[in-house]
C-alpha atoms as a PDB file:
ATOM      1  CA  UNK A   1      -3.533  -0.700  -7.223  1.00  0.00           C
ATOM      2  CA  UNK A   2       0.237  -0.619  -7.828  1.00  0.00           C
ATOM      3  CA  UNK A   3       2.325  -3.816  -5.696  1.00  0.00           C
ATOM      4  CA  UNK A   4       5.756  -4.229  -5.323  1.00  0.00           C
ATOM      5  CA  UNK A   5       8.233  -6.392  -3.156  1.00  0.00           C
ATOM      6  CA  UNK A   6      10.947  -4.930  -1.126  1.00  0.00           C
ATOM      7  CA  UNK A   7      14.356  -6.347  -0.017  1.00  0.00           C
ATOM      8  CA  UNK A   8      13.125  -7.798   3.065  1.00  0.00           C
ATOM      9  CA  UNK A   9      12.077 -10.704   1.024  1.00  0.00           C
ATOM     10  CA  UNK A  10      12.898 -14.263   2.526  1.00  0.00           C
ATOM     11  CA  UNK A  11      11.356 -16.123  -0.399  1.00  0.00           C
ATOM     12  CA  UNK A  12       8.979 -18.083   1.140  1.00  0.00           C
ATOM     13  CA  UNK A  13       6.882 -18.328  -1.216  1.00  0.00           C
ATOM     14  CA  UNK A  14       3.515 -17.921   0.309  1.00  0.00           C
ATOM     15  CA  UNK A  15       2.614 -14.914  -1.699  1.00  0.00           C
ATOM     16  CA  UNK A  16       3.311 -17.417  -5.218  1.00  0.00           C
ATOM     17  CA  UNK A  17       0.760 -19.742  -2.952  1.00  0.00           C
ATOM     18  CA  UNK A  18      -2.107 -17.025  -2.457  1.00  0.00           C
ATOM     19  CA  UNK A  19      -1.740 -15.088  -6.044  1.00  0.00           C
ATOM     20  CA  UNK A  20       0.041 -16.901  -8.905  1.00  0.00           C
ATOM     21  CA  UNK A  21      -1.363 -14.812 -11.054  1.00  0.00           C
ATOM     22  CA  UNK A  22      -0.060 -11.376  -9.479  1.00  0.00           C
ATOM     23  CA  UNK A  23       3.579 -12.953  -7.812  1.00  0.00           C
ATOM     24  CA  UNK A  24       6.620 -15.384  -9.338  1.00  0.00           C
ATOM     25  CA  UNK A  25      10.146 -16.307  -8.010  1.00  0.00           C
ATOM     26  CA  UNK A  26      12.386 -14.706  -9.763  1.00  0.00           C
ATOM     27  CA  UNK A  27      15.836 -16.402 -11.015  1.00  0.00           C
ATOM     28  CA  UNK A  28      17.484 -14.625  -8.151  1.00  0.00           C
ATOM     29  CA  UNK A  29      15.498 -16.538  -5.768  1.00  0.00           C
ATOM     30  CA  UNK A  30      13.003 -13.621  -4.518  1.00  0.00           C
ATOM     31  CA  UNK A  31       9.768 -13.003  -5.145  1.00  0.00           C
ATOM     32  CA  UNK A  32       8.683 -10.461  -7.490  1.00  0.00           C
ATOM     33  CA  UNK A  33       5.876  -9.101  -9.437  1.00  0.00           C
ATOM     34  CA  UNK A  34       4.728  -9.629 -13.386  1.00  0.00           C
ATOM     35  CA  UNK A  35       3.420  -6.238 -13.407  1.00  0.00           C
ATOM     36  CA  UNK A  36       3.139  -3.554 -10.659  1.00  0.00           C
ATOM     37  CA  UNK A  37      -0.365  -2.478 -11.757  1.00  0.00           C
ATOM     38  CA  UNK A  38      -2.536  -5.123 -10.304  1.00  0.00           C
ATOM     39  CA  UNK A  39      -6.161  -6.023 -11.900  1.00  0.00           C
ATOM     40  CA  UNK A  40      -8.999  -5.193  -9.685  1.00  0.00           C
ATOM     41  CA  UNK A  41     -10.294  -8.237  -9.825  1.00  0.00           C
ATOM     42  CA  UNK A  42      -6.755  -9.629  -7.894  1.00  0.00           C
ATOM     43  CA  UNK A  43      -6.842  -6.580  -5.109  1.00  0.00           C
ATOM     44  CA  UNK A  44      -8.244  -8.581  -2.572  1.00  0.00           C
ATOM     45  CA  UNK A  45      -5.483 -11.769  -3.469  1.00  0.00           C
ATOM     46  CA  UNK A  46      -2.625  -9.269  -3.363  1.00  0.00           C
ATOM     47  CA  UNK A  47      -3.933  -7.565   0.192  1.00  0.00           C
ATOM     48  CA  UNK A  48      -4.178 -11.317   1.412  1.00  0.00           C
ATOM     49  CA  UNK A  49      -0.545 -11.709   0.067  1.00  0.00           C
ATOM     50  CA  UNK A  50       0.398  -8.567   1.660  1.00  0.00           C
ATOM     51  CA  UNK A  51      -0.871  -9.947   5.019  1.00  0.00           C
ATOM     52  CA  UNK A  52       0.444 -12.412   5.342  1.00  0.00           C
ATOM     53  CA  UNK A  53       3.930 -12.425   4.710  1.00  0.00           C
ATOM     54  CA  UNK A  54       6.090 -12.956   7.424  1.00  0.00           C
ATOM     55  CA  UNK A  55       8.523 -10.174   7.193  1.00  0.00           C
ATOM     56  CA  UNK A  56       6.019  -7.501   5.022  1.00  0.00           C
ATOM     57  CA  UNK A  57       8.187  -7.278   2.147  1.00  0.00           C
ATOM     58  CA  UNK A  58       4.713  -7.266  -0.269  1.00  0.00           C
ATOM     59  CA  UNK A  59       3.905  -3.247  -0.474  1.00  0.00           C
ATOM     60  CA  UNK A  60       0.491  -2.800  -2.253  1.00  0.00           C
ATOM     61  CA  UNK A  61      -2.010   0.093  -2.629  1.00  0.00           C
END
């Protein structure tokens, strides 16, 4: 699974909440990834992510 965040970012930072391992804020304030290919073991994290952020800037699959 490949996961990326869009503009539409309002860092929140719920996504950091759900997956820690999979999301960061960046220095610019946003949130972004440590690596676009995500472990299988963290699909199901990053889907929840995906979910539920409020303005679907996580884009996974």
């Amino acid at each position: 699974m490949k996961v990326h965040v869009n503009a539409n970012c309002i860092s929140c930072g719920l996504c950091v909440s759900l997956c820690p391992n999979v999301f960061h804020i960046t220095e610019g304030g946003t949130a972004g990834v440590y690596s676009q290919e995500v472990a299988p073991e963290l699909e199901a994290q990053v889907q929840e992510a995906a979910g539920s952020c409020p303005v679907s800037a996580i884009e996974a699959g």
